[in-house]
N, C-alpha and C. Protein backbone atom coordinates (compact mmCIF):
# COMPACT_ATOMS: atom_id res chain seq x y z
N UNK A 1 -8.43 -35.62 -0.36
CA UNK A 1 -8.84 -34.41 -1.04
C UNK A 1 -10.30 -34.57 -1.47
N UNK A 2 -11.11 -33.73 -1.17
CA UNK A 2 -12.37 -33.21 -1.73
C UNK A 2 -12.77 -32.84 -2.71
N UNK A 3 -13.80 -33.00 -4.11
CA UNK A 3 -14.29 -32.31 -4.54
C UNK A 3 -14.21 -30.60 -4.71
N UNK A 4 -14.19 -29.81 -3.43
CA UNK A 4 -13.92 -28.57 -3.16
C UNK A 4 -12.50 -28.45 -3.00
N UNK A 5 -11.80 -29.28 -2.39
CA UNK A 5 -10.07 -29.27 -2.66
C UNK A 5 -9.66 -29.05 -4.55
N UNK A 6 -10.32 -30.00 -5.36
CA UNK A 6 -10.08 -29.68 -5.92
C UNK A 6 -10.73 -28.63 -6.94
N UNK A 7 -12.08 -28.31 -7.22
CA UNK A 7 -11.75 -26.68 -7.50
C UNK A 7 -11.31 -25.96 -7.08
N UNK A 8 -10.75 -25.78 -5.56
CA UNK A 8 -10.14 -24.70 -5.10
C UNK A 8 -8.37 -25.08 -6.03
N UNK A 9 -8.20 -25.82 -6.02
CA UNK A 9 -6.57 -26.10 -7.02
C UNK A 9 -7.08 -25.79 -8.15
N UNK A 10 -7.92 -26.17 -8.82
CA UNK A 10 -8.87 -25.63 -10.52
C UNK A 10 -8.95 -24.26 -10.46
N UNK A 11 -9.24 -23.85 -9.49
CA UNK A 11 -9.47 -21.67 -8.93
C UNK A 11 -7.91 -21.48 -9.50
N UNK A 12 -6.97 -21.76 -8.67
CA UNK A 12 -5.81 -21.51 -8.16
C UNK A 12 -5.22 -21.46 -10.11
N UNK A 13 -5.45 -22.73 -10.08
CA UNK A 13 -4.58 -22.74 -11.68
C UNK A 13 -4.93 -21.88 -12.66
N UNK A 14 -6.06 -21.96 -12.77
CA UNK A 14 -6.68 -21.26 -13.87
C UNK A 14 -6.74 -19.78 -13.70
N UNK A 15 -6.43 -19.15 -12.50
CA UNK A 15 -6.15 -17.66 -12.11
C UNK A 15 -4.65 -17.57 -12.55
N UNK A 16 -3.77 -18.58 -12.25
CA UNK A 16 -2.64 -18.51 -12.04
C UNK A 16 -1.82 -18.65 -14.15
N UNK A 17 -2.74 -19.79 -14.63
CA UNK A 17 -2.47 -19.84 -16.24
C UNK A 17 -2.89 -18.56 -16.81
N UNK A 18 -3.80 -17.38 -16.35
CA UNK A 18 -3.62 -16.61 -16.70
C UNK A 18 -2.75 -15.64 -17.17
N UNK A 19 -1.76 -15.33 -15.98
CA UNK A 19 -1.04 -14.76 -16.31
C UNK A 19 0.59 -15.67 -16.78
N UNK A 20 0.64 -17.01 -16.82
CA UNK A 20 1.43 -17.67 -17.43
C UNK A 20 0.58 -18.61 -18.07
N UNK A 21 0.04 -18.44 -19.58
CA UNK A 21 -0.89 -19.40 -19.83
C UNK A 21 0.43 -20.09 -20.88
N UNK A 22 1.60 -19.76 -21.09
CA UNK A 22 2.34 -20.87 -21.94
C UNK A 22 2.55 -22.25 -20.59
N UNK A 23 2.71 -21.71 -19.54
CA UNK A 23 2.51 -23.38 -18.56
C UNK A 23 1.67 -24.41 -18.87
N UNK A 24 1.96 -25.18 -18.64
CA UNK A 24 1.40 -26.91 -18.86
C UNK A 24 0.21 -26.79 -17.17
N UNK A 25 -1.31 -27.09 -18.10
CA UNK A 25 -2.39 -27.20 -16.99
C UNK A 25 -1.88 -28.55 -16.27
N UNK A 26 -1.34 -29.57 -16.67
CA UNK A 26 -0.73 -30.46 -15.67
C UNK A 26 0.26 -30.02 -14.68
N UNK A 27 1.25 -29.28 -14.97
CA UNK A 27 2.27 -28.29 -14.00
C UNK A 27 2.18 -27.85 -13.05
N UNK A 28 0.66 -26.74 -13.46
CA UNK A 28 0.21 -25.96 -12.79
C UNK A 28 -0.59 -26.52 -11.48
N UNK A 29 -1.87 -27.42 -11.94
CA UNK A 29 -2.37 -28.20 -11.26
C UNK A 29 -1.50 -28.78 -10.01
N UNK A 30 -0.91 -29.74 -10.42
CA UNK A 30 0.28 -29.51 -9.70
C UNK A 30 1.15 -29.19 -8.21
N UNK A 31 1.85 -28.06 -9.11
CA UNK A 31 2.20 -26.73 -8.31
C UNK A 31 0.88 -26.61 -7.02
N UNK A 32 0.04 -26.20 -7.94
CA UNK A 32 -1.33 -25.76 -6.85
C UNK A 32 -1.23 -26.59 -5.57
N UNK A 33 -1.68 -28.05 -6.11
CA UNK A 33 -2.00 -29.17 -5.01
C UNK A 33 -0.84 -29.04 -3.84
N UNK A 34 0.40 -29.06 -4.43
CA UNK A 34 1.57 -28.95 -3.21
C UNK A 34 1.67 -27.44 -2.80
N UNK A 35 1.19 -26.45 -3.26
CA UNK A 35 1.18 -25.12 -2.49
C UNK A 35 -0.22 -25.00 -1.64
N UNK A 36 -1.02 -25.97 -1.50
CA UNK A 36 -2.32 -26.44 -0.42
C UNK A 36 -1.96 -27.32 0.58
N UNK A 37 -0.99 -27.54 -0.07
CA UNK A 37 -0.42 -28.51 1.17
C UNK A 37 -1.35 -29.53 1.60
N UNK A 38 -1.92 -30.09 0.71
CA UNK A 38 -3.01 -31.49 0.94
C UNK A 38 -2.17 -33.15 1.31
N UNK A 39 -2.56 -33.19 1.92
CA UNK A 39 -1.77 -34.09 2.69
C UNK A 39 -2.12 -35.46 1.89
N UNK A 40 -3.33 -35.81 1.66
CA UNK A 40 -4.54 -36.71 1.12
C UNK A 40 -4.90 -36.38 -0.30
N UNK A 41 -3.60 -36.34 -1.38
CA UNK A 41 -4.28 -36.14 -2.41
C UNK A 41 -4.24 -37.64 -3.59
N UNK A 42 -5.94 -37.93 -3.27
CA UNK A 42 -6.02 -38.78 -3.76
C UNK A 42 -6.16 -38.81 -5.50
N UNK A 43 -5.51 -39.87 -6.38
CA UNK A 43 -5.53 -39.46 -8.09
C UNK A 43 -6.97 -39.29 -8.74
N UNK A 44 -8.09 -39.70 -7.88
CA UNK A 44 -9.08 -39.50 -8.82
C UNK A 44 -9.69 -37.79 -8.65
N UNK A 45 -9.43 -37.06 -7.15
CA UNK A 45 -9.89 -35.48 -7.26
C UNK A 45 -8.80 -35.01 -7.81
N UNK A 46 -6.99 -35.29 -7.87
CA UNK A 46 -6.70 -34.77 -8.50
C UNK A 46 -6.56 -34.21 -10.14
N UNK A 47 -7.23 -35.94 -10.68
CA UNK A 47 -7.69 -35.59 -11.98
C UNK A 47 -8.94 -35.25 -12.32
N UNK A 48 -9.69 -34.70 -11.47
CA UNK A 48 -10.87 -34.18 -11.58
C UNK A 48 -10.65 -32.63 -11.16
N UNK A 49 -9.37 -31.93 -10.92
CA UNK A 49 -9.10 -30.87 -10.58
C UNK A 49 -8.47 -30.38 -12.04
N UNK A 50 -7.43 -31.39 -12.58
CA UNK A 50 -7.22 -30.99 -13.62
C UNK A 50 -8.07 -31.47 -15.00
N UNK A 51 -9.42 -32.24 -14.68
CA UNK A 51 -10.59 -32.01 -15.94
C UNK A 51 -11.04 -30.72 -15.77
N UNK A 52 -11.07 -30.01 -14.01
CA UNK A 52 -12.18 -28.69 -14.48
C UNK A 52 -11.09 -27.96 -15.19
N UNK A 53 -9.96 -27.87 -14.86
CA UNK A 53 -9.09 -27.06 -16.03
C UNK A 53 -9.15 -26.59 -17.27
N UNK A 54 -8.53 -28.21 -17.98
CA UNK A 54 -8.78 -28.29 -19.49
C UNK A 54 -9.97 -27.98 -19.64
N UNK A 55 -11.24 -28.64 -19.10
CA UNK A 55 -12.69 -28.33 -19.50
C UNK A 55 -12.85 -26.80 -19.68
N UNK A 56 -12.91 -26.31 -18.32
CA UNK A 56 -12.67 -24.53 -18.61
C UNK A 56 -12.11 -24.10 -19.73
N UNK A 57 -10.54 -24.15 -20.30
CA UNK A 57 -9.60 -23.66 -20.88
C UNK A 57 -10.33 -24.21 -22.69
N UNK A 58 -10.73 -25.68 -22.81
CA UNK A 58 -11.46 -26.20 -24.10
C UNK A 58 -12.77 -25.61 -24.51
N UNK A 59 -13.86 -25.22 -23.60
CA UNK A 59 -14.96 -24.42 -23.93
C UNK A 59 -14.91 -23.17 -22.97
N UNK A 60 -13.80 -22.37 -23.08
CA UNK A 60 -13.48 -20.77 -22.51
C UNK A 60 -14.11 -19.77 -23.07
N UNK A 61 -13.72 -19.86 -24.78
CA UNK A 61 -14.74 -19.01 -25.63
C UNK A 61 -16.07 -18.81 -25.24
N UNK A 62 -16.81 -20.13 -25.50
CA UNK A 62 -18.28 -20.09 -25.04
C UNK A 62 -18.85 -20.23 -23.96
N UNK A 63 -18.09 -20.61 -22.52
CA UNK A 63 -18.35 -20.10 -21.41
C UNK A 63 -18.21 -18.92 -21.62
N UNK A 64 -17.26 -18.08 -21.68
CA UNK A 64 -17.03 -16.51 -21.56
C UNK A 64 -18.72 -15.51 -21.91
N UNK A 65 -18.13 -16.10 -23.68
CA UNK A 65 -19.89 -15.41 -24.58
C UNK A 65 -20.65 -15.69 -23.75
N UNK A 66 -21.42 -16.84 -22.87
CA UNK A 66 -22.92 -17.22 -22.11
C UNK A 66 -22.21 -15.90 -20.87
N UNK A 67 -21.51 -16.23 -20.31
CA UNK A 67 -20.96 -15.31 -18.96
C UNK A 67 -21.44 -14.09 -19.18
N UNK A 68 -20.51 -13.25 -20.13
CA UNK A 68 -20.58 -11.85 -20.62
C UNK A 68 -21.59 -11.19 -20.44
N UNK A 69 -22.67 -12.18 -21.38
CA UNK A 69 -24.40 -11.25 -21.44
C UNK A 69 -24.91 -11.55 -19.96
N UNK A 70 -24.43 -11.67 -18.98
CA UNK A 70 -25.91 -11.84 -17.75
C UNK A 70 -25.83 -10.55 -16.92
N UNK A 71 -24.58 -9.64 -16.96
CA UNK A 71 -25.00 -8.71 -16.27
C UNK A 71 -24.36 -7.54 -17.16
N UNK A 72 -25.68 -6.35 -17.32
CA UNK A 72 -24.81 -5.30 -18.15
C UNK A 72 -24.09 -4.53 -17.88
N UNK A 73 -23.25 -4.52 -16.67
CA UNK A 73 -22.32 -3.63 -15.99
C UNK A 73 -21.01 -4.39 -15.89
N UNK A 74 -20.89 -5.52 -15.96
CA UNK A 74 -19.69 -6.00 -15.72
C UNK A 74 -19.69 -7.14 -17.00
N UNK A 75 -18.58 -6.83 -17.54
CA UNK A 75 -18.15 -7.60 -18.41
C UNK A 75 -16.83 -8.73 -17.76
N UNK A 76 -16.76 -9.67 -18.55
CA UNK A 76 -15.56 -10.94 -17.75
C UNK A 76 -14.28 -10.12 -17.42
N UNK A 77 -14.14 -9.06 -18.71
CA UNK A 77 -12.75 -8.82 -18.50
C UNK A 77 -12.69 -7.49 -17.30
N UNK A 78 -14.12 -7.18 -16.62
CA UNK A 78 -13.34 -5.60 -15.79
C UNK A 78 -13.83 -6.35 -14.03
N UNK A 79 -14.36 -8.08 -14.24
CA UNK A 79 -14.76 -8.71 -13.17
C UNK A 79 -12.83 -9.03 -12.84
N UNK A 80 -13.25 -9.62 -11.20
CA UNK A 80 -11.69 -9.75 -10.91
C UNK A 80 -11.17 -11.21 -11.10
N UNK A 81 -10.30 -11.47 -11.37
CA UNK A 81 -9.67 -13.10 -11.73
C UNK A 81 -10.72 -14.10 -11.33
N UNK A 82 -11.12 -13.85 -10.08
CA UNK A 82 -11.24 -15.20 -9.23
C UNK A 82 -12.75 -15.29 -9.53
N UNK A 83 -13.78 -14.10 -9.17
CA UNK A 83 -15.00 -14.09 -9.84
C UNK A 83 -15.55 -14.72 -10.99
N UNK A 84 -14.19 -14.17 -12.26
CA UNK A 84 -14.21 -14.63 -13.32
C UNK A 84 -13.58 -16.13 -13.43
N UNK A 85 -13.42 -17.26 -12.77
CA UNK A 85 -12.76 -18.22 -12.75
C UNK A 85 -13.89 -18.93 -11.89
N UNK A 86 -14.50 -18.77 -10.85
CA UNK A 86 -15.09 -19.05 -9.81
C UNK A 86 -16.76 -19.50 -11.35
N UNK A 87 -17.12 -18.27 -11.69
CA UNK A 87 -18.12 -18.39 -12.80
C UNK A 87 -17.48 -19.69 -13.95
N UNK A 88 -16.68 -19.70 -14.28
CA UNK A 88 -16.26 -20.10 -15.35
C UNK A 88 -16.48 -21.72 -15.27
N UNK A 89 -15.81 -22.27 -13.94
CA UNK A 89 -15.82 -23.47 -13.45
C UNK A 89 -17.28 -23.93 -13.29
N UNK A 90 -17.90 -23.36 -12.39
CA UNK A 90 -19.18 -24.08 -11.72
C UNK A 90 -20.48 -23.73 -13.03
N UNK A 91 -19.89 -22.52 -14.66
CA UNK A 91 -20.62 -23.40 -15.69
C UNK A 91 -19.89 -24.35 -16.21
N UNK A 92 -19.11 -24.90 -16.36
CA UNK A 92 -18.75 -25.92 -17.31
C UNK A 92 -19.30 -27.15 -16.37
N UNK A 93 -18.90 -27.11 -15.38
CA UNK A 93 -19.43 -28.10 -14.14
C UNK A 93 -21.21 -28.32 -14.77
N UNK A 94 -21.42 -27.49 -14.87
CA UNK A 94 -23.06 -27.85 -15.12
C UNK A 94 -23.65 -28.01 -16.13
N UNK A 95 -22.67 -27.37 -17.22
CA UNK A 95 -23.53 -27.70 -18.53
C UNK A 95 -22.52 -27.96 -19.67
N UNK A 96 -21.11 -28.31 -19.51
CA UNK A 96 -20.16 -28.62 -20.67
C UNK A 96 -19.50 -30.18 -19.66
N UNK A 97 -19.35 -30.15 -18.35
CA UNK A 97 -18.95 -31.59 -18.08
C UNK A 97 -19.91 -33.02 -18.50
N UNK A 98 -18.59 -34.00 -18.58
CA UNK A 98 -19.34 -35.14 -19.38
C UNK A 98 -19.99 -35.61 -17.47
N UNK A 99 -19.95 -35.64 -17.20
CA UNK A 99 -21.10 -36.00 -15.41
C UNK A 99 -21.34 -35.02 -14.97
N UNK A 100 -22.57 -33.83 -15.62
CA UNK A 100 -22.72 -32.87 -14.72
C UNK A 100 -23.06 -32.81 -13.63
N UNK A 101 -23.03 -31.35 -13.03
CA UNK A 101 -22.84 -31.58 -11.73
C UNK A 101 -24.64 -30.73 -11.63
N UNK A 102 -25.43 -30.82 -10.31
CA UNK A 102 -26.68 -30.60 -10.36
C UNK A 102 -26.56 -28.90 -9.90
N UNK A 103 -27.01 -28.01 -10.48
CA UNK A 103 -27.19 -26.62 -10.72
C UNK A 103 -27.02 -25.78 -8.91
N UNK A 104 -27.67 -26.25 -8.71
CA UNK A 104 -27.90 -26.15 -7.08
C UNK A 104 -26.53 -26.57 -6.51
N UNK A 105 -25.88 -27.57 -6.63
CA UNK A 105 -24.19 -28.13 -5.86
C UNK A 105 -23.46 -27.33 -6.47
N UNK A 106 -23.45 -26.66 -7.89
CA UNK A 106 -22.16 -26.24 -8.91
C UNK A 106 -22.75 -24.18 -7.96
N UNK A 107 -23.51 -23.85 -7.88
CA UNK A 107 -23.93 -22.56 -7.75
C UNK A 107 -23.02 -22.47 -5.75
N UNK A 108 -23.73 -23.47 -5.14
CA UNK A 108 -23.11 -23.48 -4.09
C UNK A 108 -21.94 -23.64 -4.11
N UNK A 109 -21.00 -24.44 -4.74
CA UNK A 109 -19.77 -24.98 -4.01
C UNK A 109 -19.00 -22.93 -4.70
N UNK A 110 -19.50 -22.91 -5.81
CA UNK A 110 -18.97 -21.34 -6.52
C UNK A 110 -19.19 -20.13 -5.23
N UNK A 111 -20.33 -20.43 -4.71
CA UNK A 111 -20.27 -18.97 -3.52
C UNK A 111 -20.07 -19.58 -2.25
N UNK A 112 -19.63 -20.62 -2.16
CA UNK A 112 -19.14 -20.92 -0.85
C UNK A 112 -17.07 -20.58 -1.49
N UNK A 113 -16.55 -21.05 -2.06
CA UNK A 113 -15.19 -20.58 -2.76
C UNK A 113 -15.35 -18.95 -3.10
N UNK A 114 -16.45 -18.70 -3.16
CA UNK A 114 -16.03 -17.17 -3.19
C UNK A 114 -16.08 -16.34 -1.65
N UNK A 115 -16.72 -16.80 -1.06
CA UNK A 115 -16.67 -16.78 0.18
C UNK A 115 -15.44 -16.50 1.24
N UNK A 116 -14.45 -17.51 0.40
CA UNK A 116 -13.04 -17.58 1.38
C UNK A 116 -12.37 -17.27 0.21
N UNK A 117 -12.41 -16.81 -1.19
CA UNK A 117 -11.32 -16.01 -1.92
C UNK A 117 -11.49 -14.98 -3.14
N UNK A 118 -12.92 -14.63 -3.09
CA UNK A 118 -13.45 -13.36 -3.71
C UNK A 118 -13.78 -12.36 -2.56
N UNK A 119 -14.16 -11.37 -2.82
CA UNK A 119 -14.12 -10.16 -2.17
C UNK A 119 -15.41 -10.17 -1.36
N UNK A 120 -15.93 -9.03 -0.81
CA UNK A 120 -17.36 -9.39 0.24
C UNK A 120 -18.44 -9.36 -0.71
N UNK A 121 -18.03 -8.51 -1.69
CA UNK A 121 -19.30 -9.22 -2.67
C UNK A 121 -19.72 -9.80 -3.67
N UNK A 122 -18.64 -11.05 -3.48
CA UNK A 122 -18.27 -11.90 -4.53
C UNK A 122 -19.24 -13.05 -4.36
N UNK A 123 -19.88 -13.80 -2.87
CA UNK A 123 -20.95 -14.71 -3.16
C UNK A 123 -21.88 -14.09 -3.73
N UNK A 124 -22.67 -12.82 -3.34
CA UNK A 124 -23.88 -12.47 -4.02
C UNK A 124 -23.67 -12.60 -5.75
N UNK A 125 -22.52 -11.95 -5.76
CA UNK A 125 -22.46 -11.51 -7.32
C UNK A 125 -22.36 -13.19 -7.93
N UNK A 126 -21.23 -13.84 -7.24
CA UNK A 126 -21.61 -15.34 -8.31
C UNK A 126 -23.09 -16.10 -8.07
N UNK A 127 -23.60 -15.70 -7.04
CA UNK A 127 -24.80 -16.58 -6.92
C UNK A 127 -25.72 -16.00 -7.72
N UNK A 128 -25.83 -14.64 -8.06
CA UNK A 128 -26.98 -14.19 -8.92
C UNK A 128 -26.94 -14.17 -10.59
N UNK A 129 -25.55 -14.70 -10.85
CA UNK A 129 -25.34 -14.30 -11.91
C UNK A 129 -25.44 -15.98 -12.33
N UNK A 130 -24.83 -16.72 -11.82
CA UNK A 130 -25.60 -18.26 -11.94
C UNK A 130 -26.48 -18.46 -11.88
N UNK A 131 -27.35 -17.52 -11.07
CA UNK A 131 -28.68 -18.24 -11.36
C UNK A 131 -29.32 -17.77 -12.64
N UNK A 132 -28.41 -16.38 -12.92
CA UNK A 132 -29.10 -16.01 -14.15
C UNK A 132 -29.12 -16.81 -14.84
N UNK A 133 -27.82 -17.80 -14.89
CA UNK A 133 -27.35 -18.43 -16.43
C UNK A 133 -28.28 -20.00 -16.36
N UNK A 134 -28.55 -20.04 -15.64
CA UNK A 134 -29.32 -21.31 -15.45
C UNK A 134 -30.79 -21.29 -15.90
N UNK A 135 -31.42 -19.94 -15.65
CA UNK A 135 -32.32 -19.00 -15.92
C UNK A 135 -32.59 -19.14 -17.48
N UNK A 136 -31.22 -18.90 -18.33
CA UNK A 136 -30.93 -18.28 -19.62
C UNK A 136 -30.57 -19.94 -20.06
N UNK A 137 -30.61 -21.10 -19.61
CA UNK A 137 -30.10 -22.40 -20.38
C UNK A 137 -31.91 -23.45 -20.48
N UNK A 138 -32.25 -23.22 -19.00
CA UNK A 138 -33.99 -23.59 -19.08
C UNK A 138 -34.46 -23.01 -20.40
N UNK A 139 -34.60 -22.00 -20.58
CA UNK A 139 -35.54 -21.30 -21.88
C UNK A 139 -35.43 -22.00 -22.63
């Protein structure tokens, strides 16, 4: 398993704890990995699938607040699950993980995953709106 294996299981859960957020992010995680059918899932991406989790789910509030303000037409809650999950991950990845990840890898690996499970204009929209926020953390 990959790096991208596992945010794509981190996507999966954290869309999925949504609408059952009394589930256990270990469960879920999980669930995910054997509904990918990863043949190769090795314990260190899988617990790095379930850090972007908790990480997401522990600073959600204040990812959300930084999210919210970058574009004035779409707020988190009228963006669609995965957009809003896809953003959520690749900031904590960059500026709340204890080994961040470099701005440029966390922006890509987000519009390449939106690519194969956001809508057609789901890379533009996460790539511009990351760069906003990266934009808005320099200052």
């Amino acid at each position: 398993m990959s790096r991208r294996e596992a945010r794509t299981i981190a996507l999966r859960s954290l869309f999925a704890l949504e609408f059952s957020p009394e589930q256990s992010p270990e469960e879920t995680v999980r669930t995910m990995a054997e509904e990918e059918d990863i043949q190769d899932i090795r314990k260190k991406d899988l617990a790095y699938a379930l850090a972007l989790v908790n990480g997401v789910r522990e600073h959600q509030e204040v990812l959300d607040g930084e999210l919210d303000g970058l574009d004035a037409k779409w707020t988190l809650k009228r963006m669609n699950g995965i957009d809003r999950n896809l953003l959520r991950i690749a900031a904590w990845e960059m500026f709340y993980s204890p080994e961040p990840v470099p701005p440029a890898v966390a922006i890509n690996e987000g519009v390449e995953l939106a690519k194969i499970y956001g809508g057609d204009e789901s890379p533009a929209f996460i790539n511009g709106l990351l760069g906003s926020l990266v934009k808005q953390h320099d200052r």
